[in-house]
Protein backbone atom coordinates (compact mmCIF):
# COMPACT_ATOMS: atom_id res chain seq x y z
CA UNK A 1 -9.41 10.91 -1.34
CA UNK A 2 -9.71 8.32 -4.31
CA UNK A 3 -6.46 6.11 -4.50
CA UNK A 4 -5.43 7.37 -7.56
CA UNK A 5 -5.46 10.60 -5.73
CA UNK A 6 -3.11 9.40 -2.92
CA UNK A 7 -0.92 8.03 -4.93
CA UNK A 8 -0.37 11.08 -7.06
CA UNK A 9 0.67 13.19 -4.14
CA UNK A 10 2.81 10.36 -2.30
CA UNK A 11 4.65 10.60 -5.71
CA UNK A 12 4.82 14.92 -5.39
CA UNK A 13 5.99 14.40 -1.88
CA UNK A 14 8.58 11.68 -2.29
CA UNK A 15 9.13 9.86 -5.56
CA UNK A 16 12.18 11.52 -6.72
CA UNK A 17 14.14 10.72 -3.33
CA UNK A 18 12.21 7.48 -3.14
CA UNK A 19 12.77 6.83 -6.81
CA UNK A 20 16.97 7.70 -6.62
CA UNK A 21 17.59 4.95 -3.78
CA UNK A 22 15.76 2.42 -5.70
CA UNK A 23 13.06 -0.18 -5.70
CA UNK A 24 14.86 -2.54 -3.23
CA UNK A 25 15.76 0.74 -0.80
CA UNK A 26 12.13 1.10 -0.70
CA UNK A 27 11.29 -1.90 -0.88
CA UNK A 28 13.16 -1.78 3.27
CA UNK A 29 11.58 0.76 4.26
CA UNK A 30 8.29 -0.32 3.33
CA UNK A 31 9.18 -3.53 5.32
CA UNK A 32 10.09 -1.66 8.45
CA UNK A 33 7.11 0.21 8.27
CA UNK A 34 5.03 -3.12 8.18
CA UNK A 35 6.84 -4.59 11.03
CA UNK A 36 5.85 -0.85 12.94
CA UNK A 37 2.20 -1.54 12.01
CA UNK A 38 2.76 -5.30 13.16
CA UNK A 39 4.44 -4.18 16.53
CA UNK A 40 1.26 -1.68 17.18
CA UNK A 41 -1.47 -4.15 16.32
CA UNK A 42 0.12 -6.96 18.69
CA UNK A 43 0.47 -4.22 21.22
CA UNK A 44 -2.71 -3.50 20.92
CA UNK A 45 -1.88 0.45 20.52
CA UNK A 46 -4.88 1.20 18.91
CA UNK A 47 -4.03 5.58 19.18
CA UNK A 48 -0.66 4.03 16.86
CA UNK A 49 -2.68 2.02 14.18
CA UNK A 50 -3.81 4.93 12.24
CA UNK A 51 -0.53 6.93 11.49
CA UNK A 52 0.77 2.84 10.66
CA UNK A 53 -1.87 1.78 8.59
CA UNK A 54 -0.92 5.23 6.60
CA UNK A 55 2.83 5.09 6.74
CA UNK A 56 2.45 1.29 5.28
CA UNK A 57 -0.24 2.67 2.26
CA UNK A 58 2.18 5.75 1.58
CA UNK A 59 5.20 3.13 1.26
CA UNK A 60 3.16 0.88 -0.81
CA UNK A 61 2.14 3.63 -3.23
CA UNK A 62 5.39 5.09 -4.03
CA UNK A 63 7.17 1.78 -4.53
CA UNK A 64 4.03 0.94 -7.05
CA UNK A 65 4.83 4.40 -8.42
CA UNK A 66 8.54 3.22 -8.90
CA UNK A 67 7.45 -0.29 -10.46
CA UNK A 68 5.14 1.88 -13.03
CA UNK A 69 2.01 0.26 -11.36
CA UNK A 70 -1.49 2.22 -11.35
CA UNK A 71 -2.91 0.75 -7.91
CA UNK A 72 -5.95 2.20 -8.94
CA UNK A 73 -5.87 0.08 -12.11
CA UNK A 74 -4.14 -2.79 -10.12
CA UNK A 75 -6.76 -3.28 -7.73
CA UNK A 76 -9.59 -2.84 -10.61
CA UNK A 77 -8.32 -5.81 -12.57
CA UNK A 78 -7.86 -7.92 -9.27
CA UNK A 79 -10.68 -7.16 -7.17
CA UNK A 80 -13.23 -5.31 -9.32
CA UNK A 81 -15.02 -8.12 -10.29
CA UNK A 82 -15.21 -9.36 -6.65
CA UNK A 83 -13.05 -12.45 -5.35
CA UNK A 84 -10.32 -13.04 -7.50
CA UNK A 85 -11.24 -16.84 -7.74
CA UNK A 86 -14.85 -17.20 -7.51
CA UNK A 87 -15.89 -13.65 -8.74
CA UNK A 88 -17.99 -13.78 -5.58
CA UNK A 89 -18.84 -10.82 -2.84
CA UNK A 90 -18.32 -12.04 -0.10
CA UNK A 91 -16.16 -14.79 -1.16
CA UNK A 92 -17.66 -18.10 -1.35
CA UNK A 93 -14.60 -20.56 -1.45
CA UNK A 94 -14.49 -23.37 0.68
């Protein structure tokens, strides 16, 4: 699944409940899902980190959906060309 993909269903799924409370509703719940995906890594509950590194990405997309943001497009104009400051893969800043 391409991102733009993702992010089109995450908004058929949930943008117009996600959408109605608001960007800084979702905005918390994104942040509680981080701290869930924090709480698993430090744990080291590696059978967690896949359902959290999802739940954080599906929270992400639909407040980027709410914003108007393309992540597609977003992460073409900031990463496409490699590192954002040295245009460099891998990154070659000191």
């Amino acid at each position: 699944m391409q991102i733009a993909e993702f992010q089109k269903l995450i908004e058929a799924i949930y943008f117009e409940r996600d959408s109605a409370r608001g960007l800084a509703g979702t905005h918390m719940w994104f942040c509680e899902e981080v701290g869930e995906l924090t709480r698993a890594l430090r744990r080291g509950q590696t059978e967690e980190l896949e359902g959290e590194f999802a739940d954080v990405f599906a929270w992400l997309s639909t407040l980027a959906s709410i914003a108007g943001i393309d992540l597609t497009e977003a992460v073409r104009k900031k990463y496409g060309e490699g590192c954002p400051r040295c245009a460099s893969t891998p990154c070659a800043c000191a």
